[in-house]
C-alpha atoms as a PDB file:
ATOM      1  CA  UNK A   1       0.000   0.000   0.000  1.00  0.00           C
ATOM      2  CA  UNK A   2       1.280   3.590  -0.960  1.00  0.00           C
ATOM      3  CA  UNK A   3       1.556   6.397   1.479  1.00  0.00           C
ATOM      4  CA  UNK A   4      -1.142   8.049  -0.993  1.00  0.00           C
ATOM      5  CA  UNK A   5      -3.625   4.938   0.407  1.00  0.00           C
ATOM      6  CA  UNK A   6      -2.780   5.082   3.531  1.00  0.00           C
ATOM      7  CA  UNK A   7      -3.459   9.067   3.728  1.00  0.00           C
ATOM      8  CA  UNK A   8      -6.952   8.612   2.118  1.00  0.00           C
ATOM      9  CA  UNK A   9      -7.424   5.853   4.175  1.00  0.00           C
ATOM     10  CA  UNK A  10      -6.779   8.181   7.721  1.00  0.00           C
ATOM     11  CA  UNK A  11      -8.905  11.197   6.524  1.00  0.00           C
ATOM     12  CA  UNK A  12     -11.630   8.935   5.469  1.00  0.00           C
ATOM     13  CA  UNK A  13     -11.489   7.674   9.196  1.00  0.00           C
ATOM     14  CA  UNK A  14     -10.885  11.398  10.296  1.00  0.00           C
ATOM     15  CA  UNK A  15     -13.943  12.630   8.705  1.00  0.00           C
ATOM     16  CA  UNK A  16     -16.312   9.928   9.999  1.00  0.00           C
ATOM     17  CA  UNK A  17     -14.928  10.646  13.588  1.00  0.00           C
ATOM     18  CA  UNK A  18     -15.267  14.020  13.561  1.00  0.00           C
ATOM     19  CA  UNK A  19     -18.944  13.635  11.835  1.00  0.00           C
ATOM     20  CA  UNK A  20     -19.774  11.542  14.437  1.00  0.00           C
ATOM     21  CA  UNK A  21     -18.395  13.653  17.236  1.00  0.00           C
ATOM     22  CA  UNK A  22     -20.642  16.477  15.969  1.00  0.00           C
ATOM     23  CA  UNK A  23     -23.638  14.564  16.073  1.00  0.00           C
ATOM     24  CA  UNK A  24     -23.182  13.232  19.353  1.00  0.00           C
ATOM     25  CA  UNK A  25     -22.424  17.190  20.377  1.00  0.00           C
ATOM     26  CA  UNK A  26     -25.678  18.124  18.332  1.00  0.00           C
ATOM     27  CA  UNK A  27     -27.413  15.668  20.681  1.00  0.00           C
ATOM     28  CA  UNK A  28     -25.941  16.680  23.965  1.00  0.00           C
ATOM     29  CA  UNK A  29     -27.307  20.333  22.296  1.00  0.00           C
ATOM     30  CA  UNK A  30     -30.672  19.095  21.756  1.00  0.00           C
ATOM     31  CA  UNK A  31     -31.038  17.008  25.046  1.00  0.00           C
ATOM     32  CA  UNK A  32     -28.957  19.083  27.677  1.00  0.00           C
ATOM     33  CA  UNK A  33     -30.497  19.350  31.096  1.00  0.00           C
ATOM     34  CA  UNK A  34     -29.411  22.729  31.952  1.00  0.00           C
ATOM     35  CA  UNK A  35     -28.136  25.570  29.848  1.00  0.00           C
ATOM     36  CA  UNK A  36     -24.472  25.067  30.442  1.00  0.00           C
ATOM     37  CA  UNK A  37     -24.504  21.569  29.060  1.00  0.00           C
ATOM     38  CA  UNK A  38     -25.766  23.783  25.856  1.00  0.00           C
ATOM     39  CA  UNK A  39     -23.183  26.224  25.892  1.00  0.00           C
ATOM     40  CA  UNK A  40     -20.639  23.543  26.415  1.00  0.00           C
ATOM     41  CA  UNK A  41     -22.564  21.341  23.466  1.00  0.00           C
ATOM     42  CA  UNK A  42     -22.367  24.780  21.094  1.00  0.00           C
ATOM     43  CA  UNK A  43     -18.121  25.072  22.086  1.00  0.00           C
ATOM     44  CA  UNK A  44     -17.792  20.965  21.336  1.00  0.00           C
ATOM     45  CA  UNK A  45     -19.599  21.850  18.109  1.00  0.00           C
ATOM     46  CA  UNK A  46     -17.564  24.221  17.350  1.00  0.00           C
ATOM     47  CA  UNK A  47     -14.140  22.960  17.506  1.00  0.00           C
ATOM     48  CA  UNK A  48     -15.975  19.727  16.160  1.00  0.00           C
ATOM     49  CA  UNK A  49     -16.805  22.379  12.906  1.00  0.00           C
ATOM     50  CA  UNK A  50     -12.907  23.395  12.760  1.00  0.00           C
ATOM     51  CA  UNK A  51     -11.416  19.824  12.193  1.00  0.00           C
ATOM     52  CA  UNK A  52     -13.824  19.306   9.869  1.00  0.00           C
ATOM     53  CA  UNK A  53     -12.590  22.416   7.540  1.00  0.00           C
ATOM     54  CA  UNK A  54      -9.143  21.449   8.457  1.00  0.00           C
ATOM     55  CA  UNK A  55      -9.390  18.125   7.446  1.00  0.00           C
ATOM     56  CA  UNK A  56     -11.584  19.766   4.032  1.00  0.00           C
ATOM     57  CA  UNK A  57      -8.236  21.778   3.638  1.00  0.00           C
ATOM     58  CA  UNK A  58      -6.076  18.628   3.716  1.00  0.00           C
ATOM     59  CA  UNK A  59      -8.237  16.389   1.456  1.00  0.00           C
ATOM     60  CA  UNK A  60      -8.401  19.152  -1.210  1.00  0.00           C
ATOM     61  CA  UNK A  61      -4.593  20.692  -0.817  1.00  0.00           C
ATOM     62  CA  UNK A  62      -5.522  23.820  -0.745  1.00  0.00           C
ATOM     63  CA  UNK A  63      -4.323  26.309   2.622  1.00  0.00           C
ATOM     64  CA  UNK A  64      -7.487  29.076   2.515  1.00  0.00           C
ATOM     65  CA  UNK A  65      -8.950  26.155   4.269  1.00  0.00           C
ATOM     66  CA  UNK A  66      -6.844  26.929   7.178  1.00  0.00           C
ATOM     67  CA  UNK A  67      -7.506  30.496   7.163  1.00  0.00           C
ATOM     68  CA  UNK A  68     -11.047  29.861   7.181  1.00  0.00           C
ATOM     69  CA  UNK A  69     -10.759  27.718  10.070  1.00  0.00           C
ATOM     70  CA  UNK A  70      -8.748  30.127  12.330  1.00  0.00           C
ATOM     71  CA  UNK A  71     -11.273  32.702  11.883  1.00  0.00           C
ATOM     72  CA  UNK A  72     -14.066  30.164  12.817  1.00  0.00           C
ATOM     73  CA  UNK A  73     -12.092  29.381  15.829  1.00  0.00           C
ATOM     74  CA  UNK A  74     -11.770  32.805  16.870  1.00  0.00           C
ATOM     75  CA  UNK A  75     -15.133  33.652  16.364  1.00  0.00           C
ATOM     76  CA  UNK A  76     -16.252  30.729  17.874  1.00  0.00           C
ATOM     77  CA  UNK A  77     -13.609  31.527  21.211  1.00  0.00           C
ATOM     78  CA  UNK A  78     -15.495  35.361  21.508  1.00  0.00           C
ATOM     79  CA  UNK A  79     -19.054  33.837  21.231  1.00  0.00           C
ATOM     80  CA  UNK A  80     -18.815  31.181  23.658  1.00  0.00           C
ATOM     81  CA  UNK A  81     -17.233  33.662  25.955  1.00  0.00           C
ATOM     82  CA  UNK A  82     -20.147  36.291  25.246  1.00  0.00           C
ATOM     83  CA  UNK A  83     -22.817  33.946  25.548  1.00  0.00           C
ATOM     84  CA  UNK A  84     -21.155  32.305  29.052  1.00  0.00           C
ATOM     85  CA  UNK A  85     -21.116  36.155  30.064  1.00  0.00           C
ATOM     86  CA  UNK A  86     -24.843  36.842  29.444  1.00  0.00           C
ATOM     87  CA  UNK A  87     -26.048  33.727  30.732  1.00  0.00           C
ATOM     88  CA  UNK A  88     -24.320  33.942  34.105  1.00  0.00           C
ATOM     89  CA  UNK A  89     -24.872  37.544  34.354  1.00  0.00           C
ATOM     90  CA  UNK A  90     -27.322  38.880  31.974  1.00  0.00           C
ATOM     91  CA  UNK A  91     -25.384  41.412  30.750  1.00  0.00           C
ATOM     92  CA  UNK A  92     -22.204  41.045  27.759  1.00  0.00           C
ATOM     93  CA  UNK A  93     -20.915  44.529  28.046  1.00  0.00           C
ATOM     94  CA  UNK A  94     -19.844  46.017  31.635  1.00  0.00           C
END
Protein backbone atom coordinates (compact mmCIF):
# COMPACT_ATOMS: atom_id res chain seq x y z
CA UNK A 1 0.00 0.00 0.00
CA UNK A 2 1.28 3.59 -0.96
CA UNK A 3 1.56 6.40 1.48
CA UNK A 4 -1.14 8.05 -0.99
CA UNK A 5 -3.63 4.94 0.41
CA UNK A 6 -2.78 5.08 3.53
CA UNK A 7 -3.46 9.07 3.73
CA UNK A 8 -6.95 8.61 2.12
CA UNK A 9 -7.42 5.85 4.18
CA UNK A 10 -6.78 8.18 7.72
CA UNK A 11 -8.91 11.20 6.52
CA UNK A 12 -11.63 8.94 5.47
CA UNK A 13 -11.49 7.67 9.20
CA UNK A 14 -10.89 11.40 10.30
CA UNK A 15 -13.94 12.63 8.71
CA UNK A 16 -16.31 9.93 10.00
CA UNK A 17 -14.93 10.65 13.59
CA UNK A 18 -15.27 14.02 13.56
CA UNK A 19 -18.94 13.63 11.84
CA UNK A 20 -19.77 11.54 14.44
CA UNK A 21 -18.40 13.65 17.24
CA UNK A 22 -20.64 16.48 15.97
CA UNK A 23 -23.64 14.56 16.07
CA UNK A 24 -23.18 13.23 19.35
CA UNK A 25 -22.42 17.19 20.38
CA UNK A 26 -25.68 18.12 18.33
CA UNK A 27 -27.41 15.67 20.68
CA UNK A 28 -25.94 16.68 23.97
CA UNK A 29 -27.31 20.33 22.30
CA UNK A 30 -30.67 19.10 21.76
CA UNK A 31 -31.04 17.01 25.05
CA UNK A 32 -28.96 19.08 27.68
CA UNK A 33 -30.50 19.35 31.10
CA UNK A 34 -29.41 22.73 31.95
CA UNK A 35 -28.14 25.57 29.85
CA UNK A 36 -24.47 25.07 30.44
CA UNK A 37 -24.50 21.57 29.06
CA UNK A 38 -25.77 23.78 25.86
CA UNK A 39 -23.18 26.22 25.89
CA UNK A 40 -20.64 23.54 26.42
CA UNK A 41 -22.56 21.34 23.47
CA UNK A 42 -22.37 24.78 21.09
CA UNK A 43 -18.12 25.07 22.09
CA UNK A 44 -17.79 20.97 21.34
CA UNK A 45 -19.60 21.85 18.11
CA UNK A 46 -17.56 24.22 17.35
CA UNK A 47 -14.14 22.96 17.51
CA UNK A 48 -15.97 19.73 16.16
CA UNK A 49 -16.80 22.38 12.91
CA UNK A 50 -12.91 23.40 12.76
CA UNK A 51 -11.42 19.82 12.19
CA UNK A 52 -13.82 19.31 9.87
CA UNK A 53 -12.59 22.42 7.54
CA UNK A 54 -9.14 21.45 8.46
CA UNK A 55 -9.39 18.12 7.45
CA UNK A 56 -11.58 19.77 4.03
CA UNK A 57 -8.24 21.78 3.64
CA UNK A 58 -6.08 18.63 3.72
CA UNK A 59 -8.24 16.39 1.46
CA UNK A 60 -8.40 19.15 -1.21
CA UNK A 61 -4.59 20.69 -0.82
CA UNK A 62 -5.52 23.82 -0.75
CA UNK A 63 -4.32 26.31 2.62
CA UNK A 64 -7.49 29.08 2.51
CA UNK A 65 -8.95 26.16 4.27
CA UNK A 66 -6.84 26.93 7.18
CA UNK A 67 -7.51 30.50 7.16
CA UNK A 68 -11.05 29.86 7.18
CA UNK A 69 -10.76 27.72 10.07
CA UNK A 70 -8.75 30.13 12.33
CA UNK A 71 -11.27 32.70 11.88
CA UNK A 72 -14.07 30.16 12.82
CA UNK A 73 -12.09 29.38 15.83
CA UNK A 74 -11.77 32.80 16.87
CA UNK A 75 -15.13 33.65 16.36
CA UNK A 76 -16.25 30.73 17.87
CA UNK A 77 -13.61 31.53 21.21
CA UNK A 78 -15.49 35.36 21.51
CA UNK A 79 -19.05 33.84 21.23
CA UNK A 80 -18.81 31.18 23.66
CA UNK A 81 -17.23 33.66 25.96
CA UNK A 82 -20.15 36.29 25.25
CA UNK A 83 -22.82 33.95 25.55
CA UNK A 84 -21.16 32.31 29.05
CA UNK A 85 -21.12 36.15 30.06
CA UNK A 86 -24.84 36.84 29.44
CA UNK A 87 -26.05 33.73 30.73
CA UNK A 88 -24.32 33.94 34.10
CA UNK A 89 -24.87 37.54 34.35
CA UNK A 90 -27.32 38.88 31.97
CA UNK A 91 -25.38 41.41 30.75
CA UNK A 92 -22.20 41.04 27.76
CA UNK A 93 -20.92 44.53 28.05
CA UNK A 94 -19.84 46.02 31.63
Amino acid sequence: MTVTGILDIALIIAFVSASLAQIIAMIRLLKGPCTGDRILAIDTMTVNAIALIVLLGLAGGTGLYFEGALLFAMLGFVSTVAYARFVLRGDIIE
